[in-house]
Protein backbone atom coordinates (compact mmCIF):
# COMPACT_ATOMS: atom_id res chain seq x y z
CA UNK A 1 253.46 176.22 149.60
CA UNK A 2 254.77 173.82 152.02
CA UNK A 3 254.19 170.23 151.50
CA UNK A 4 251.97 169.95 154.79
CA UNK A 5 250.14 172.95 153.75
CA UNK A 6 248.94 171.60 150.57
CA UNK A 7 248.20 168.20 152.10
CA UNK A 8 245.68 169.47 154.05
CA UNK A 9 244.72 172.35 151.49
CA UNK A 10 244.07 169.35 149.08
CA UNK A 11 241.97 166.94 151.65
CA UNK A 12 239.66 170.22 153.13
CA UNK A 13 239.02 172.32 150.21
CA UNK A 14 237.80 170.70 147.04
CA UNK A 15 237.38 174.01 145.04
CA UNK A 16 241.09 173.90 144.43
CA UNK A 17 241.95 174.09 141.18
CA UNK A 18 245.15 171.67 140.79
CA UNK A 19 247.76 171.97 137.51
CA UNK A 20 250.37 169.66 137.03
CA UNK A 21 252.45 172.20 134.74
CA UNK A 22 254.36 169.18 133.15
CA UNK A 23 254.69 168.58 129.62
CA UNK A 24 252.73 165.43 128.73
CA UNK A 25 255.58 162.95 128.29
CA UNK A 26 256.85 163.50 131.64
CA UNK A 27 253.38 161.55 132.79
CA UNK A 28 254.32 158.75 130.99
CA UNK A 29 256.99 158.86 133.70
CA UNK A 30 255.48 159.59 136.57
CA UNK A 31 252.00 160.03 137.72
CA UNK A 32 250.12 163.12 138.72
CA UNK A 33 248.16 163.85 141.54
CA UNK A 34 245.01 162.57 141.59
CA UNK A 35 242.15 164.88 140.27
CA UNK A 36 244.81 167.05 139.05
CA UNK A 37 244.56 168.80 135.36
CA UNK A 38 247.97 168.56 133.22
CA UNK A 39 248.48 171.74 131.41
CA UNK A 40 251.63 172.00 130.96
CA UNK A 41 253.87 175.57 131.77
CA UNK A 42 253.39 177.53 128.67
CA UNK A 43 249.45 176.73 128.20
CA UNK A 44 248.77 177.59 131.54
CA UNK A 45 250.66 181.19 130.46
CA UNK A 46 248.65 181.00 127.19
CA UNK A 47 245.00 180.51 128.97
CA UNK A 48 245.58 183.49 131.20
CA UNK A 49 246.65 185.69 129.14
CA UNK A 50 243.52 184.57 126.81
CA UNK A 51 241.49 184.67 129.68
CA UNK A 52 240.55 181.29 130.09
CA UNK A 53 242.28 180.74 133.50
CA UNK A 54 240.06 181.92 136.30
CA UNK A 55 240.70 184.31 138.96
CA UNK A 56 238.12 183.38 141.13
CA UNK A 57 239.37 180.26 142.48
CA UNK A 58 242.46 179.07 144.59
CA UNK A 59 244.85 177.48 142.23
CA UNK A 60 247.96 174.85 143.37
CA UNK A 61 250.50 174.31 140.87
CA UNK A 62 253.07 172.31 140.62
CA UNK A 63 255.58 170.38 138.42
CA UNK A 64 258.44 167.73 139.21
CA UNK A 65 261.17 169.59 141.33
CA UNK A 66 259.05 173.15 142.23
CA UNK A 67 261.29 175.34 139.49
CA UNK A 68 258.26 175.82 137.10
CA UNK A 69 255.55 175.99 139.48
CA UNK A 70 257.62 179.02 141.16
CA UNK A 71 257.57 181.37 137.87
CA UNK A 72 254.34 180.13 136.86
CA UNK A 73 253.16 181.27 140.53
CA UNK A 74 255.11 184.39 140.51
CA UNK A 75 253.71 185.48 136.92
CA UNK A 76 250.33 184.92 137.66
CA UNK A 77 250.25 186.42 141.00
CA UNK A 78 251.26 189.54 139.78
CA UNK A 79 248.27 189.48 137.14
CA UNK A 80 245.91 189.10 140.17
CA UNK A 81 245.71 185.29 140.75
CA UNK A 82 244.72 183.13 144.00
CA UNK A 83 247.91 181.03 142.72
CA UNK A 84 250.08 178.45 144.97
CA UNK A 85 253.28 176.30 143.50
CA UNK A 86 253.97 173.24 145.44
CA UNK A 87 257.58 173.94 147.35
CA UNK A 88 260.02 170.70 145.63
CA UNK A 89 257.36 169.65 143.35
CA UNK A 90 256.76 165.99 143.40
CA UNK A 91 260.00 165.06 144.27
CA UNK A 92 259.42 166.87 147.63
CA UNK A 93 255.53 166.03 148.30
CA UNK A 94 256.40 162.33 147.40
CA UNK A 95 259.28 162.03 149.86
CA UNK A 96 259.30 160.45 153.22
């Protein structure tokens, strides 16, 4: 998803369900998005497959540079999720 895309995705639909995949010390970093959820990459792998992800809402992910949020996406897509990773990551969304 295209920086622009999830801009507006983020400021229209508030039924989004937003992951920062990051592992917890990268926060002390960097920030997240506000009223995103950190879980990072191999929880969010770990939920679905325990069934604690659901599948009946639109999920955005996204990490720092877009690498993790595309194989999170990819995975979960094929297991028949409304899933999203945020094209650059941060690094991207954050730049002018």
């Amino acid at each position: 998803m295209k920086k622009e895309t999830f801009k507006e995705l983020i400021e229209t639909d508030n039924s989004i369900l937003l992951l920062d995949i990051r592992e917890s010390e990268e926060l002390l970093i960097e920030d997240t998005i506000p009223g995103a959820n950190n879980v990072p990459m191999g929880k969010v792998f770990t939920d679905a497959m325990q069934g604690n992800l659901p599948k009946d809402v639109k999920i955005v992910v996204f990490c720092r540079t877009g690498g993790r949020a595309a194989v999170v996406e990819r995975e979960l897509r094929e297991r028949g999720y409304d899933i999203y990773g945020l094209e650059g990551g941060l690094e991207q969304l954050r730049a002018k």
